[in-house]
C-alpha atoms as a PDB file:
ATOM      1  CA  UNK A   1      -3.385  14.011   7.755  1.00  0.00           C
ATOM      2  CA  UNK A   2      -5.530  13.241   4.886  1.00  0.00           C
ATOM      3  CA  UNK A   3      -8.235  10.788   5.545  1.00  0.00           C
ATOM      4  CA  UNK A   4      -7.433  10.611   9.373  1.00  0.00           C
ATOM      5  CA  UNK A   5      -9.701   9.649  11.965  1.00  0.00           C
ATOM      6  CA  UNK A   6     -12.165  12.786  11.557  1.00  0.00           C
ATOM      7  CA  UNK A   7     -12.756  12.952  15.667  1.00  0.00           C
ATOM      8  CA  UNK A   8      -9.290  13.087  16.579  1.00  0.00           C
ATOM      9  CA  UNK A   9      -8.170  16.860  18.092  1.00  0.00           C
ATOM     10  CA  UNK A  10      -4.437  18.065  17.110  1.00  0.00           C
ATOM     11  CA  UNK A  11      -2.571  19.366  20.067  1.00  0.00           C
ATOM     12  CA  UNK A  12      -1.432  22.774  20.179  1.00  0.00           C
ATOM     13  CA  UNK A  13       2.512  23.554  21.058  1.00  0.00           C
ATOM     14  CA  UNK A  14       3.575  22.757  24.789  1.00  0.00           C
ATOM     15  CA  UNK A  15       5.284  26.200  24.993  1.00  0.00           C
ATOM     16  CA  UNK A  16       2.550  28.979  24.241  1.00  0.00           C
ATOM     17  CA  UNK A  17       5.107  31.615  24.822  1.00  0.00           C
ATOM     18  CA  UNK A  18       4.959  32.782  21.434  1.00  0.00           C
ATOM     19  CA  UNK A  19       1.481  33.831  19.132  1.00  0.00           C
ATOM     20  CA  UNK A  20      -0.017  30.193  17.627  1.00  0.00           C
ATOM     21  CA  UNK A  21      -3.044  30.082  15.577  1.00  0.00           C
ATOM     22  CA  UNK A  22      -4.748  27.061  14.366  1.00  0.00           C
ATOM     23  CA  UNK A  23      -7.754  26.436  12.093  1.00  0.00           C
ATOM     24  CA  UNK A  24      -8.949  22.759  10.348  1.00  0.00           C
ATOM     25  CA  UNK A  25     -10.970  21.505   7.952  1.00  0.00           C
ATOM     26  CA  UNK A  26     -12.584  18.246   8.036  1.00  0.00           C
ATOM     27  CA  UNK A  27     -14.957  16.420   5.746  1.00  0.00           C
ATOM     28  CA  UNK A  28     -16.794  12.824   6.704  1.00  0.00           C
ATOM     29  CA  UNK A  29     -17.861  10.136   4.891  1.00  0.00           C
ATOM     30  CA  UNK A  30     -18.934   6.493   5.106  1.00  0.00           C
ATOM     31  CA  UNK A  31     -16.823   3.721   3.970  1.00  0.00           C
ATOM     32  CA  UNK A  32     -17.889   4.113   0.381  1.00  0.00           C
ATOM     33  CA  UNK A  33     -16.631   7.726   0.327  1.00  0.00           C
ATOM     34  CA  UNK A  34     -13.256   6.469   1.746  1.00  0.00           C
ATOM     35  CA  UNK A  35     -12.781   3.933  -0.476  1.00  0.00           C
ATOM     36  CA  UNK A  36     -13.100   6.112  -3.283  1.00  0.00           C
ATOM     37  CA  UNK A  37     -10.876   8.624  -1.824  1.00  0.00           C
ATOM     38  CA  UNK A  38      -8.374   6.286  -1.645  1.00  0.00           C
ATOM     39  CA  UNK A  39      -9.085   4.974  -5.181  1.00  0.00           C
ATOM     40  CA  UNK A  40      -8.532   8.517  -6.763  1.00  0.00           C
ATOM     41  CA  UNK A  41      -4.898   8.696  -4.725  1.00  0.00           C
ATOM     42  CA  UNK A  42      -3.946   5.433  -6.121  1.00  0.00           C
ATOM     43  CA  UNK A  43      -4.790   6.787  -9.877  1.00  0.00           C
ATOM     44  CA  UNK A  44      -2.944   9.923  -9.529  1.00  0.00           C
ATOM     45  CA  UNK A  45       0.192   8.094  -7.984  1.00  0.00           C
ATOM     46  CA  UNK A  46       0.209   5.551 -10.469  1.00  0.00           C
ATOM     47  CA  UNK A  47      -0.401   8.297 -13.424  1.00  0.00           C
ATOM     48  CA  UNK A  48       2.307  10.228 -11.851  1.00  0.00           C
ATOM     49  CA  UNK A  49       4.609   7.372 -12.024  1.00  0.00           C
ATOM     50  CA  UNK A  50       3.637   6.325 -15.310  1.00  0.00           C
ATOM     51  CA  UNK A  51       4.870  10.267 -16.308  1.00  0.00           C
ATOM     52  CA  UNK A  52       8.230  10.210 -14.632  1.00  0.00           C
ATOM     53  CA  UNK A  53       8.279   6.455 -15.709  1.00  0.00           C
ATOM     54  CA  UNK A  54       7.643   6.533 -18.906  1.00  0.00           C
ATOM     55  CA  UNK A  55       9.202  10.138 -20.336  1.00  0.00           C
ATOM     56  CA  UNK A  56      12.011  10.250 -17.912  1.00  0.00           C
ATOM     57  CA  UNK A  57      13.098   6.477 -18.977  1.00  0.00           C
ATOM     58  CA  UNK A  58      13.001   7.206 -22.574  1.00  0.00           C
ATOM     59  CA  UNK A  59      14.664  10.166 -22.975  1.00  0.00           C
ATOM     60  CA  UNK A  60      17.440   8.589 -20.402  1.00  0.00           C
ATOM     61  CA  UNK A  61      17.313   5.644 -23.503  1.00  0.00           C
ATOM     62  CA  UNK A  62      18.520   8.677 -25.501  1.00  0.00           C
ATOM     63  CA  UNK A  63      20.903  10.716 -23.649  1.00  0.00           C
ATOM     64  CA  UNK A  64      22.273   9.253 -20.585  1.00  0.00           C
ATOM     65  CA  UNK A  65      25.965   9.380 -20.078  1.00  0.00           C
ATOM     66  CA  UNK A  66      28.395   6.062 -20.561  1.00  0.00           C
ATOM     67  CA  UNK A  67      27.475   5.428 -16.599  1.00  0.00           C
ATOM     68  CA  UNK A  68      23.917   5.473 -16.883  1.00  0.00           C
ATOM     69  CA  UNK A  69      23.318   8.881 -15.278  1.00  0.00           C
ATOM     70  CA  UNK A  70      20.984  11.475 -17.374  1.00  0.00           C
ATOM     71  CA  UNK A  71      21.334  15.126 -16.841  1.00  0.00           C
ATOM     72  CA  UNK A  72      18.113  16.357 -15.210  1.00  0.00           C
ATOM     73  CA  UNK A  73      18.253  19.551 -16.865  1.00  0.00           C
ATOM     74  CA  UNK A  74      18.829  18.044 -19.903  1.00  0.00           C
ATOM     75  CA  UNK A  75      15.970  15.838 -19.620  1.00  0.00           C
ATOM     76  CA  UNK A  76      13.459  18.778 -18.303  1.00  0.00           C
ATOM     77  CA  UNK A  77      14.201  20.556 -21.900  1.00  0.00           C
ATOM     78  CA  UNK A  78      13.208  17.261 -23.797  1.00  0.00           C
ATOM     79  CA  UNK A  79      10.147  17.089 -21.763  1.00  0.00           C
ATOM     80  CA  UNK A  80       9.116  20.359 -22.102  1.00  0.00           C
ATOM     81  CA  UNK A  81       9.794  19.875 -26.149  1.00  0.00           C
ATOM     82  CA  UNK A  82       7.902  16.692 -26.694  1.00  0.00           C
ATOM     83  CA  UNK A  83       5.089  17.192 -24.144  1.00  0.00           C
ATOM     84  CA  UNK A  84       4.396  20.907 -22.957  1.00  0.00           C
ATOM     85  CA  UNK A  85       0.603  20.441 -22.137  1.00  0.00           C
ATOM     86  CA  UNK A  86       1.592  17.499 -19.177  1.00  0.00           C
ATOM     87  CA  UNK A  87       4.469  20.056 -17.908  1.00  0.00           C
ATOM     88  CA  UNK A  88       1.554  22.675 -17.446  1.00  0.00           C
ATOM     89  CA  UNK A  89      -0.365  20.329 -15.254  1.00  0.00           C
ATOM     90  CA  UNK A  90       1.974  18.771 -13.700  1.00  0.00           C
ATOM     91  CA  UNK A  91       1.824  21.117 -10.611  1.00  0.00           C
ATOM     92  CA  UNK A  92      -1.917  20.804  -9.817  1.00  0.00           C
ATOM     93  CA  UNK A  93      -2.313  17.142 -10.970  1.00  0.00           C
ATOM     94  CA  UNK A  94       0.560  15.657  -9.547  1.00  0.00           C
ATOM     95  CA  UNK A  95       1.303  18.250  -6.385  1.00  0.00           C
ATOM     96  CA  UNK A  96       4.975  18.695  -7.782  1.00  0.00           C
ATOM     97  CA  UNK A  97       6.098  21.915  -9.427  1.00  0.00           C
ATOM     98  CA  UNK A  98       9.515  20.470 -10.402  1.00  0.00           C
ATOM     99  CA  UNK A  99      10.921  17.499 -12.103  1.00  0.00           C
ATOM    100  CA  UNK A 100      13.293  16.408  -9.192  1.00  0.00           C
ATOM    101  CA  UNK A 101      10.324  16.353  -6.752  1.00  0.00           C
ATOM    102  CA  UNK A 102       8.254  14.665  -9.381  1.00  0.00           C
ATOM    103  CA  UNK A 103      11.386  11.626 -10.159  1.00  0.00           C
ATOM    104  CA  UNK A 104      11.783  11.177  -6.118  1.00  0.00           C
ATOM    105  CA  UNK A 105       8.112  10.838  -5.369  1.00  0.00           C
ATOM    106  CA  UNK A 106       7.936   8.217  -8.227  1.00  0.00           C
ATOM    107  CA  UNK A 107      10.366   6.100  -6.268  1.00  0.00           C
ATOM    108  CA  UNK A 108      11.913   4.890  -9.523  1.00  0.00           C
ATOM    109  CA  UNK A 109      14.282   6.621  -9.757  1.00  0.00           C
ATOM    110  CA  UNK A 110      17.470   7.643  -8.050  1.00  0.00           C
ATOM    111  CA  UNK A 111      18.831  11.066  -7.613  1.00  0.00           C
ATOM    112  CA  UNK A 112      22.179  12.142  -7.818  1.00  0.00           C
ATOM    113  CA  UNK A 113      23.367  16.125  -7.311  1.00  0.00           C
ATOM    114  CA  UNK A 114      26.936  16.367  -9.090  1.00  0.00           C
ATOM    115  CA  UNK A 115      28.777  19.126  -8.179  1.00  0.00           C
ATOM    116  CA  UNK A 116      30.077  21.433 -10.486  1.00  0.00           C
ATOM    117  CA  UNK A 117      33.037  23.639 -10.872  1.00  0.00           C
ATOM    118  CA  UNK A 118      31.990  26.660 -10.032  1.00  0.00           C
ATOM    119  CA  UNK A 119      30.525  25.916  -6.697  1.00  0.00           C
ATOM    120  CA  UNK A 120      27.099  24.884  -7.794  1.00  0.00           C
ATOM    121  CA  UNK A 121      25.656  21.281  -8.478  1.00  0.00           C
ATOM    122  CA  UNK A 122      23.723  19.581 -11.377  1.00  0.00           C
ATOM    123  CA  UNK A 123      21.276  16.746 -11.020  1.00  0.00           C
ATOM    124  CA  UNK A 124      21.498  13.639 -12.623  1.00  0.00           C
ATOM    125  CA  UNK A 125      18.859  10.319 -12.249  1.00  0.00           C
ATOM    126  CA  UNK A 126      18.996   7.009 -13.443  1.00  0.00           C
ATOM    127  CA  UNK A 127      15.965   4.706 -13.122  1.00  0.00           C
ATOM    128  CA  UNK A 128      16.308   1.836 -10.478  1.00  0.00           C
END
């Protein structure tokens, strides 16, 4: 509900039968202030993307399989390698405390969980 209309009320649940607490927090501005808001969202999508876009896509370069797929994991340990200061941040700049989250909010990308042999999965992406 970020920058919604700051007079509109949320309804509660229709069936009160159990405990329900609410709280909010709203802040106003005037069209300057939302402009800017939405300004700063556009900056950190488009540095997120450019991130995922441009790590992700060159260590893919390096190591993807013969079908295009890159291990995720793999990937994660090369990012982590060549640029630990951006992993550390990523959480509170970007809102994502994984990679997977990160390469599906990005939109570039697509996701694909393998699965494995013992009953578990690994993730692969490839950039669209």
């Amino acid at each position: 509900e970020i920058l919604s209309d700051a007079d509109e009320e949320r309804q509660g649940p229709q069936d009160l039968s159990e405990l329900w607490l609410f709280s909010t927090f709203k802040i106003t501005g005037d069209d300057k202030f939302y402009e800017l808001q939405c300004q700063n969202l556009e900056l950190v999508r488009e540095e997120r993307n450019q991130l995922a876009h441009h790590f992700f896509c060159d260590i893919s370069s390096r190591v993807s399989r013969a079908d295009g797929w890159t291990c995720l994991a793999r990937a994660g340990q090369l990012v982590h390698e060549e640029a630990p200061n951006e992993v550390a941040k990523m959480k509170a700049k970007y809102g994502y405390d994984s990679f997977k989250k990160l390469l599906a909010a990005s939109e570039c990308f697509e996701i694909l969980d393998e699965p494995t042999s013992n009953g578990r999965f690994r993730t692969f992406y490839r950039l669209r």
